[in-house]
N, C-alpha and C. Protein backbone atom coordinates (compact mmCIF):
# COMPACT_ATOMS: atom_id res chain seq x y z
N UNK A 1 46.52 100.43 102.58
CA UNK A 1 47.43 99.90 103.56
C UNK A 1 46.81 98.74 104.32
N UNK A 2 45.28 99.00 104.42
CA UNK A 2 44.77 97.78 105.57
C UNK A 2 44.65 96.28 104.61
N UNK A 3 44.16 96.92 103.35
CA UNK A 3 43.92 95.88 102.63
C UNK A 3 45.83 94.72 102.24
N UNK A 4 47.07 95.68 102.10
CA UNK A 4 48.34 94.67 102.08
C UNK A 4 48.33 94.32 103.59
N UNK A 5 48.05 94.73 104.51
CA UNK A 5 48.23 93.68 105.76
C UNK A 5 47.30 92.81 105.62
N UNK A 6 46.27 92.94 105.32
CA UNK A 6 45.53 91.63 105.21
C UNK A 6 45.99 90.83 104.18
N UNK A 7 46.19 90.86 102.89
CA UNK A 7 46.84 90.04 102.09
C UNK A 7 48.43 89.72 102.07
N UNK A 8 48.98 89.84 103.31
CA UNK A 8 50.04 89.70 103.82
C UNK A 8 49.81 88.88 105.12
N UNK A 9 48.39 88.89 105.86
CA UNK A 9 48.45 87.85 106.88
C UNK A 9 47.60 86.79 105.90
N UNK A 10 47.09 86.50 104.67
CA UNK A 10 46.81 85.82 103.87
C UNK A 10 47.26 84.46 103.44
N UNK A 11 48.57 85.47 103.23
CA UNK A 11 49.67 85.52 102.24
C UNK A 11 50.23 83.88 103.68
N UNK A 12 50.47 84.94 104.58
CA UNK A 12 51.25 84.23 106.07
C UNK A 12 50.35 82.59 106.43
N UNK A 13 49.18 83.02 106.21
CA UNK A 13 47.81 81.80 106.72
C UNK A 13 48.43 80.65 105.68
N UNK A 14 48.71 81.03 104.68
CA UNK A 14 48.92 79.67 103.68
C UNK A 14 50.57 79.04 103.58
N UNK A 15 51.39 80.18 103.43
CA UNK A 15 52.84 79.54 103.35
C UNK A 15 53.09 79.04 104.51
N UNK A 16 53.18 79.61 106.02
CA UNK A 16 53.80 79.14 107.03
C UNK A 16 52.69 77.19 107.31
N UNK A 17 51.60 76.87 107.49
CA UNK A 17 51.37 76.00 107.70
C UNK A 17 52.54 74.86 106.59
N UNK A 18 51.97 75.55 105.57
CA UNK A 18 52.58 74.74 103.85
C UNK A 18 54.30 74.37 104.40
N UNK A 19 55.02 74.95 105.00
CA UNK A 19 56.38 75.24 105.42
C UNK A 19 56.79 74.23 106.53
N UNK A 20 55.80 74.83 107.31
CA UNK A 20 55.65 73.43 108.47
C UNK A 20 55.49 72.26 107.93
N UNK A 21 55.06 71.50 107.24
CA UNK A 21 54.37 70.57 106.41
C UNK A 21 55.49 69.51 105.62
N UNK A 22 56.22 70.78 105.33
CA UNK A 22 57.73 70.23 104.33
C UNK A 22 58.56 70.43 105.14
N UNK A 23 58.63 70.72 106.32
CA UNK A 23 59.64 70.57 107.56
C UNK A 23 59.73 69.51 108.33
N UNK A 24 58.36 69.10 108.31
CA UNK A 24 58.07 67.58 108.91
C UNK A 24 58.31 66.60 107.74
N UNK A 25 57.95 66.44 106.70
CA UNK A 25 58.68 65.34 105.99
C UNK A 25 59.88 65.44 105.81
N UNK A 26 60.27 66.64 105.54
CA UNK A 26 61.85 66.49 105.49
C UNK A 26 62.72 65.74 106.46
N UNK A 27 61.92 66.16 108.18
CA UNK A 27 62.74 64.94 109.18
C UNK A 27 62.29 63.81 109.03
N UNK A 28 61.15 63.81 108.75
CA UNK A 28 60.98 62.32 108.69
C UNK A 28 61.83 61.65 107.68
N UNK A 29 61.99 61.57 106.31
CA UNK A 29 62.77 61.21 105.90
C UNK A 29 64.23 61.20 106.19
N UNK A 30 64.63 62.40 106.72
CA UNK A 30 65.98 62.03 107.06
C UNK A 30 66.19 61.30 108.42
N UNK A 31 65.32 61.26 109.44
CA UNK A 31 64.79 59.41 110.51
C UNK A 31 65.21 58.33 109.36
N UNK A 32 64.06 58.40 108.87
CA UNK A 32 64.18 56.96 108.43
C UNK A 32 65.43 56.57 107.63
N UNK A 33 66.03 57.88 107.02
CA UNK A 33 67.31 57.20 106.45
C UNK A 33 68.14 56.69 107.26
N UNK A 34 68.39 57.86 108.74
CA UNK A 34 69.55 57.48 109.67
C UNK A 34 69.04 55.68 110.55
N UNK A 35 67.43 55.49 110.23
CA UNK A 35 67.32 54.39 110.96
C UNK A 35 67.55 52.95 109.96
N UNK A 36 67.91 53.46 108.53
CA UNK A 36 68.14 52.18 107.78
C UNK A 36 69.70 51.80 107.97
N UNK A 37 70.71 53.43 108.02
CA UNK A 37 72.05 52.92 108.07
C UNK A 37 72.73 52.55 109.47
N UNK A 38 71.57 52.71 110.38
CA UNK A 38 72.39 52.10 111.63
C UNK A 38 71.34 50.34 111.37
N UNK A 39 70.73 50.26 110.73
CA UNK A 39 69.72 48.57 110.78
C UNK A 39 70.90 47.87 109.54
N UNK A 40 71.31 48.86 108.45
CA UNK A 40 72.67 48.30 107.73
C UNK A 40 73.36 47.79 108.42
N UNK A 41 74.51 49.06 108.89
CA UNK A 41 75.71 48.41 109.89
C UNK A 41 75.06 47.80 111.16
N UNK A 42 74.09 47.04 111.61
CA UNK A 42 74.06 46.07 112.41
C UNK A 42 74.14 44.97 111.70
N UNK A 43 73.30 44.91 110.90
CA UNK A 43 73.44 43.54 109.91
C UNK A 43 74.89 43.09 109.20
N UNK A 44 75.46 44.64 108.78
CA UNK A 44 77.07 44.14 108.99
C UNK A 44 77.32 43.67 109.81
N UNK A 45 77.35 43.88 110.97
CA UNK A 45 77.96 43.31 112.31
C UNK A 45 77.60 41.96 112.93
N UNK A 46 76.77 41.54 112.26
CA UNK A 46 75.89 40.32 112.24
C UNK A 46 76.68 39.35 111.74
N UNK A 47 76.70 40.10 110.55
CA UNK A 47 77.14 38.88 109.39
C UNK A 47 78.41 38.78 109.76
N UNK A 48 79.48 39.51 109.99
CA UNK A 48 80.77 39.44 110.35
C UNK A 48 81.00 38.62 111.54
N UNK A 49 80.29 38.85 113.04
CA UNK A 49 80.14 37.53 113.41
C UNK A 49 79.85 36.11 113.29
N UNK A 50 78.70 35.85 112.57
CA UNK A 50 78.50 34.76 112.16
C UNK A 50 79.83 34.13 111.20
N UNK A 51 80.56 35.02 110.69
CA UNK A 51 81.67 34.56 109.57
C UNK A 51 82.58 34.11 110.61
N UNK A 52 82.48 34.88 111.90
CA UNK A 52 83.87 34.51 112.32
C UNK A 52 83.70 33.49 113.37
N UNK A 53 81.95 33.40 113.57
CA UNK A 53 81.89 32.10 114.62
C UNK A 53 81.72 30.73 113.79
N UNK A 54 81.83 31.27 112.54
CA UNK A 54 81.88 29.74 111.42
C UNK A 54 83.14 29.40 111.54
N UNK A 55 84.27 30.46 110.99
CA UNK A 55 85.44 30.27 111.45
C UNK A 55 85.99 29.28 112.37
N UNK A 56 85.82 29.66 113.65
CA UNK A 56 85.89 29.18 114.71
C UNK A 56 85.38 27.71 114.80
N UNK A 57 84.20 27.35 114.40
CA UNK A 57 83.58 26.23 114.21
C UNK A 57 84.07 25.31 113.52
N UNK A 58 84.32 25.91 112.37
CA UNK A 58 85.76 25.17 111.43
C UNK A 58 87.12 24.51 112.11
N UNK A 59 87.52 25.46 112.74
CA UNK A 59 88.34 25.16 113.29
C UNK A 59 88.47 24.17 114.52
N UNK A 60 87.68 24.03 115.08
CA UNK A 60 86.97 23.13 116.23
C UNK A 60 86.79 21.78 115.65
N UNK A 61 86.10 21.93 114.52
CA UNK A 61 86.01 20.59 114.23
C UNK A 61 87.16 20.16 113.08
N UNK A 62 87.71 20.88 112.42
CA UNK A 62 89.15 20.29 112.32
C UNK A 62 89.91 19.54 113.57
N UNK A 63 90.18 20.45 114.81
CA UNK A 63 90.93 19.81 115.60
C UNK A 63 90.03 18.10 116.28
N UNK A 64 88.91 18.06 115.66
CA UNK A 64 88.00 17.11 116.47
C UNK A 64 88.54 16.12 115.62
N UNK A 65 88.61 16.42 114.55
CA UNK A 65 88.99 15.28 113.72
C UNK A 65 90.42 14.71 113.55
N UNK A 66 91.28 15.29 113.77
CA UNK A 66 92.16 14.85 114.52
C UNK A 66 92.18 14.30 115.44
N UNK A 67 91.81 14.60 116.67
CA UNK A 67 91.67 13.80 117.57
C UNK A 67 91.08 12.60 117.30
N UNK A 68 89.66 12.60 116.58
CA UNK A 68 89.61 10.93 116.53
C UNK A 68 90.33 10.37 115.94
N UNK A 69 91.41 10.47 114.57
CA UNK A 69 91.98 9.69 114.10
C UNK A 69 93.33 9.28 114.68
N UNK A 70 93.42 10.08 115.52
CA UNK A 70 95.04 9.73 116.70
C UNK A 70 94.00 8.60 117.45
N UNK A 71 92.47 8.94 117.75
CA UNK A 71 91.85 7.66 118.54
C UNK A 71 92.10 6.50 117.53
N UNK A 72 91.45 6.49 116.72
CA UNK A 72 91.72 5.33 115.51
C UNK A 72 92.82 4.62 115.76
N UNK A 73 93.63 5.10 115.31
CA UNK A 73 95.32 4.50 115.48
C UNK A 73 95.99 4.02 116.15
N UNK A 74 95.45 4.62 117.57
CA UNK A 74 95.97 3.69 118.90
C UNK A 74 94.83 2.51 118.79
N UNK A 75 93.79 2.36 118.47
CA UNK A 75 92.72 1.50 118.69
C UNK A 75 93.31 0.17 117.65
């Protein structure tokens, strides 16, 4: 009997550290996943601005160019 409690706190000395071990990489990996898909959807959100402040820019200088050629014409 003394000898299975000892090869039962043995038994305990090696799996539980080993357990801990693969408990910590396991979060870690699942960190770093949740920190790539929020660094994704920012960079979505990036890029979708920039599309829409090109947009905008486009559009700005369309109307610019108009304007000078109404300048032209009276000139």
């Amino acid at each position: 009997m003394n000898a299975l409690i000892t090869l039962l706190f043995s038994l305990l000395a090696i799996i539980v550290p080993l357990a801990l071990l693969i408990a910590v990489i396991v979060m870690i990996v699942r960190f770093i996943d949740r920190y790539e898909k929020r660094a994704d959807a920012r960079l979505d959100l990036e890029r979708q601005a920039a599309a829409h402040q090109q947009q905008k820019f486009d559009v700005l200088v369309e109307h610019l160019e108009r304007i000078e050629e109404k300048i032209e014409v009276r000139s």
